[in-house]
Protein backbone atom coordinates (compact mmCIF):
# COMPACT_ATOMS: atom_id res chain seq x y z
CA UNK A 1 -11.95 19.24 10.92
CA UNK A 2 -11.97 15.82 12.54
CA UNK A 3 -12.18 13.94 9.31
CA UNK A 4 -9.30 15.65 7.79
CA UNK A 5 -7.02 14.95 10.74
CA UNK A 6 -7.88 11.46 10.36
CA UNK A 7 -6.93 11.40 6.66
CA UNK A 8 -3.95 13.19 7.25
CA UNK A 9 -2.81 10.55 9.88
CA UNK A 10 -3.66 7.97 7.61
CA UNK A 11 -1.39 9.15 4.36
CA UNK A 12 1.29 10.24 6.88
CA UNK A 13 1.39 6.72 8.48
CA UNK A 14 1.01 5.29 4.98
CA UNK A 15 4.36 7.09 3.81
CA UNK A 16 6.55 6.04 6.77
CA UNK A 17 5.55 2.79 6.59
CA UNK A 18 6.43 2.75 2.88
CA UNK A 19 10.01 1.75 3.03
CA UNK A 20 10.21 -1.71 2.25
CA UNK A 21 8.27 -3.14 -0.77
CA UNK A 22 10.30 -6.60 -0.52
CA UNK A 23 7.27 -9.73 -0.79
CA UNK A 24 9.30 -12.01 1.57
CA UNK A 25 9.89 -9.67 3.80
CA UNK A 26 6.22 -7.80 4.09
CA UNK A 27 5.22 -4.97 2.27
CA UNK A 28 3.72 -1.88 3.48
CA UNK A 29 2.85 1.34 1.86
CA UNK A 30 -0.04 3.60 0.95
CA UNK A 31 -3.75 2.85 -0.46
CA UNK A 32 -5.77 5.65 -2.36
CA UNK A 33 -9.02 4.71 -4.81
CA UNK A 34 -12.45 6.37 -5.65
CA UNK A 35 -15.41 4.84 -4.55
CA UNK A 36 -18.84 4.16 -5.38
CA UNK A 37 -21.51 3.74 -2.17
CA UNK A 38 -24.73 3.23 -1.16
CA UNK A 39 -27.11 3.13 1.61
CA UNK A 40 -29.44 -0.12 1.40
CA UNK A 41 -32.13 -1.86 3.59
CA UNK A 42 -36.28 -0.33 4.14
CA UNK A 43 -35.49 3.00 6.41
CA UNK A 44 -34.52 5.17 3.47
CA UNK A 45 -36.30 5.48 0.09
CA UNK A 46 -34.83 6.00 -3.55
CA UNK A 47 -30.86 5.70 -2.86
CA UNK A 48 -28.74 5.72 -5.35
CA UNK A 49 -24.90 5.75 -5.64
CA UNK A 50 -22.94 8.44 -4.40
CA UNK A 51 -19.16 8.88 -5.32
CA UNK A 52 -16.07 9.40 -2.84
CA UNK A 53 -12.56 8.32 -2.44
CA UNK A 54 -10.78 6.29 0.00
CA UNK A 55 -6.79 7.02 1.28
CA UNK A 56 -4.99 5.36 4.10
CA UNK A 57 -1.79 3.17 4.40
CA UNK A 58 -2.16 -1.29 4.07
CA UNK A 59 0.10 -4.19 5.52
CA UNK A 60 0.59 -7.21 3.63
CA UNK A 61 2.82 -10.22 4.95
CA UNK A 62 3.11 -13.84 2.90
CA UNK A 63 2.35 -17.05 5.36
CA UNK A 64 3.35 -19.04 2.20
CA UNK A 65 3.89 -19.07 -1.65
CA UNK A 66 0.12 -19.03 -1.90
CA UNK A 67 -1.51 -17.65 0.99
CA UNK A 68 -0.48 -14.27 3.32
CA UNK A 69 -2.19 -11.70 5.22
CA UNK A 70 -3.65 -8.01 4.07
CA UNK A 71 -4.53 -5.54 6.87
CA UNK A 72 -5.61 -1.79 5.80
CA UNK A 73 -6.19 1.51 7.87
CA UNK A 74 -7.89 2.90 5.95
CA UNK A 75 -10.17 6.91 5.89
CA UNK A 76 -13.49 6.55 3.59
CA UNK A 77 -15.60 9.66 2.42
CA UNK A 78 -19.03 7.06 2.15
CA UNK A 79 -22.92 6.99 1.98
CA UNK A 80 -26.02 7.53 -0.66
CA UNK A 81 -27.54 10.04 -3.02
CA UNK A 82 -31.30 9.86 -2.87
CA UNK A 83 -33.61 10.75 -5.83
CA UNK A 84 -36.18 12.28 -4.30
CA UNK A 85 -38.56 15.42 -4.96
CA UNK A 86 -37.65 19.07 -4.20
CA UNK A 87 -37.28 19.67 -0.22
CA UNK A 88 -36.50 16.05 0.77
CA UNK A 89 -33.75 14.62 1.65
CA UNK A 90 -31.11 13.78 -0.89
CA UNK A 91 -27.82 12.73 0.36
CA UNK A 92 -26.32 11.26 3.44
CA UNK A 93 -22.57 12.12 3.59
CA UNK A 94 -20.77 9.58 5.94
CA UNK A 95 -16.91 9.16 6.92
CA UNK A 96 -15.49 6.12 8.16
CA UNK A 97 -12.32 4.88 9.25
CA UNK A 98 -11.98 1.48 8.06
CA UNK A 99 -9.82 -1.59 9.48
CA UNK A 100 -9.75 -4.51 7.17
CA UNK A 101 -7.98 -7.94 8.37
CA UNK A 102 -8.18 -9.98 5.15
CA UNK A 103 -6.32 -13.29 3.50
CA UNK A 104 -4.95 -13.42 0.25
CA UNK A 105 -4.70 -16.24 -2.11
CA UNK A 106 -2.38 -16.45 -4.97
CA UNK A 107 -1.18 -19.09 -7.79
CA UNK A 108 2.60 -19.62 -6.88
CA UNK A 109 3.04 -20.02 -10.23
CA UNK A 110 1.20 -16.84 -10.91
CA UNK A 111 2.14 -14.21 -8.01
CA UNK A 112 1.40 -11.19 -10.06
CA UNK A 113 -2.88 -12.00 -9.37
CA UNK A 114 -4.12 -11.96 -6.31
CA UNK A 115 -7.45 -12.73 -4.21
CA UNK A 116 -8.10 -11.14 -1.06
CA UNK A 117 -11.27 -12.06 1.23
CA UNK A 118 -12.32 -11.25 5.09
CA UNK A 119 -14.11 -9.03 7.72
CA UNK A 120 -13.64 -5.67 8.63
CA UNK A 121 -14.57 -3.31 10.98
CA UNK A 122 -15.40 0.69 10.67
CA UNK A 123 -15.72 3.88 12.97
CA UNK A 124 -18.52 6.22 12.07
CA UNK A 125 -16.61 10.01 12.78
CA UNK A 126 -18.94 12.00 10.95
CA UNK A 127 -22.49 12.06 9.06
CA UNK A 128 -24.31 14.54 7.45
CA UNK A 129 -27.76 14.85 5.69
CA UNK A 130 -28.60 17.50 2.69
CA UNK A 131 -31.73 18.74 1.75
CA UNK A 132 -32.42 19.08 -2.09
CA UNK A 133 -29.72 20.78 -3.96
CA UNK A 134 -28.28 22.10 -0.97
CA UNK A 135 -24.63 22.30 -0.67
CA UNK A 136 -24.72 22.83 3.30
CA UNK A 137 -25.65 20.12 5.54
CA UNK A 138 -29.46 20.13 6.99
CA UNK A 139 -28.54 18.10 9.88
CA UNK A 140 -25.21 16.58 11.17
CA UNK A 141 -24.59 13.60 13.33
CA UNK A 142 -27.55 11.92 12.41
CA UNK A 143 -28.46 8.68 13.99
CA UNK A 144 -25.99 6.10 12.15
CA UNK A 145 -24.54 4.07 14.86
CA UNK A 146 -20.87 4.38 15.36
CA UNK A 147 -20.19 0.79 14.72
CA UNK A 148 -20.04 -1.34 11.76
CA UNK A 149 -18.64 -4.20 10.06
CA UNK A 150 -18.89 -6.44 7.32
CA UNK A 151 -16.88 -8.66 4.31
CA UNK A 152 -14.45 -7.06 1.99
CA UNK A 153 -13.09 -8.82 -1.06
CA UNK A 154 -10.69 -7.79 -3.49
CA UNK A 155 -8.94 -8.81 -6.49
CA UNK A 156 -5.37 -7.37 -6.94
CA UNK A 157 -3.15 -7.04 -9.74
CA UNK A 158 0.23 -6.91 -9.32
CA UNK A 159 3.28 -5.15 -10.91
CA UNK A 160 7.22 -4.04 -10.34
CA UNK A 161 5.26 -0.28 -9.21
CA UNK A 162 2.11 -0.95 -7.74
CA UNK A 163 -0.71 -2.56 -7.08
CA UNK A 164 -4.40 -2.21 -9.00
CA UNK A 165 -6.98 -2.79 -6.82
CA UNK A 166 -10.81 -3.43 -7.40
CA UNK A 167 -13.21 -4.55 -5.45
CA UNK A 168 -15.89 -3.66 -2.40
CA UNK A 169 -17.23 -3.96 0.98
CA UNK A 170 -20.55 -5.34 2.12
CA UNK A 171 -22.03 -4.39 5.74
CA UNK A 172 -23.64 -7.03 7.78
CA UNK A 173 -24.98 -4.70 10.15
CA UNK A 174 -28.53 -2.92 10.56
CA UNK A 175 -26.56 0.92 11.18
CA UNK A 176 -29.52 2.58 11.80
CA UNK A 177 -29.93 3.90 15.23
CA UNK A 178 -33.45 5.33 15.34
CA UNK A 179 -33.15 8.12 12.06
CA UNK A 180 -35.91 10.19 12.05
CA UNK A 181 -35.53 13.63 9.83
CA UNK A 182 -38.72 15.60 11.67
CA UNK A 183 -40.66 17.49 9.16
CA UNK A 184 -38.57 16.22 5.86
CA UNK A 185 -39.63 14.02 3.60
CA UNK A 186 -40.27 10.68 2.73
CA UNK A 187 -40.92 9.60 5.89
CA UNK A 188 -38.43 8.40 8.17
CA UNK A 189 -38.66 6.74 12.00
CA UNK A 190 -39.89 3.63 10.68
CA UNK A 191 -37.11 1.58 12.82
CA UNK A 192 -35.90 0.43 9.04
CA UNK A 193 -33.33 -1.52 8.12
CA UNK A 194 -29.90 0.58 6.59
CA UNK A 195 -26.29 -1.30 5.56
CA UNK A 196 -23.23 -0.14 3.73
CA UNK A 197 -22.57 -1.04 0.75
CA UNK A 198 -19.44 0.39 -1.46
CA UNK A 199 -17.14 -0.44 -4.70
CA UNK A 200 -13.85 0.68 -4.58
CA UNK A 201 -10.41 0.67 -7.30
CA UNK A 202 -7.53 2.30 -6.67
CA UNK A 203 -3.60 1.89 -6.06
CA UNK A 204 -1.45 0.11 -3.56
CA UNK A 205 1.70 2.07 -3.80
């Protein structure tokens, strides 16, 4: 239940802050894109991409005809499939809220491209692992420290309606805080390394 009150904060914030779409003035409004994620580094074994979506509200303000400010708060649905053999583990569901504070770049000449680069920071609320074809979670809060952050870098394309927006977010930190799923395979409590790693497109509206 926690996750979707977070979401639900997010859009709401996102639509009351969507009033004023002028450029000079700062523009605010709402974010939604899919995403593709996955869990990298030597804990976990055989990850591959797992598909969510990501919804919140952004902040962008112009310092100058080339250069301004993009700030997100943003709710993410993140983590990794796993193709492993019947009765291990095979997906780690994860939910972050994420908190972006990037720069753009963009021609003067050409305002409708932009480039958008900078660190962020995320909240672990909620993390699940699934055994096999399981729909139902095997174990929740597993040990995934609360913590992370990382680079983000976008490119966004601009028009009269909204924005198009492609691009991803790498983690810089080790998020594993001592996983070990007891009598599940492959192995795990090998004090591995794990990081985030995710694509995202979407909308700026």
């Amino acid at each position: 239940m926690r996750c979707f009150f977070y979401i639900a904060l997010s859009i709401v914030a996102g639509s009351c802050f969507a009033q004023d779409n002028s450029d000079d003035k700062g523009r605010l409004g709402i974010k939604t894109s899919i995403n593709g994620s996955l869990l990298t580094g030597t804990e976990l074994e055989n990850a591959r991409p797992k598909f969510g979506y990501t919804a919140g509200a952004f902040y962008q303000y112009p310092i100058s005809n080339n250069l301004g400010l993009h700030s997100e708060i943003v709710a993410s649905f993140r983590g990794s499939n796993f193709k492993n053999g019947i009765g291990e583990y095979s997906k780690i569901a994860l939910f972050y809220l994420d908190f972006p504070f990037l720069l753009t770049y963009q021609n003067s000449k050409d305002s409708k491209n932009q480039y958008v680069l900078g660190p962020y920071a995320s909240y672990q609320a909620l993390s699940s692992m699934f055994v096999g074809a399981k729909k139902k979670a095997e174990i929740n809060d597993i040990a995934i420290k609360d913590l992370d952050y990382g680079v983000a870098f976008y490119y966004h394309k601009k028009s009269n309606i909204a924005i198009l927006q492609i691009g991803s977010k790498i983690g810089l930190r080790n998020v594993n805080d001592g996983i070990f799923f007891e009598n599940i395979l492959p192995p795990t409590g090998n004090n591995g390394t794990i990081f985030n790693l995710s694509f995202e497109i979407g909308y700026l509206f």
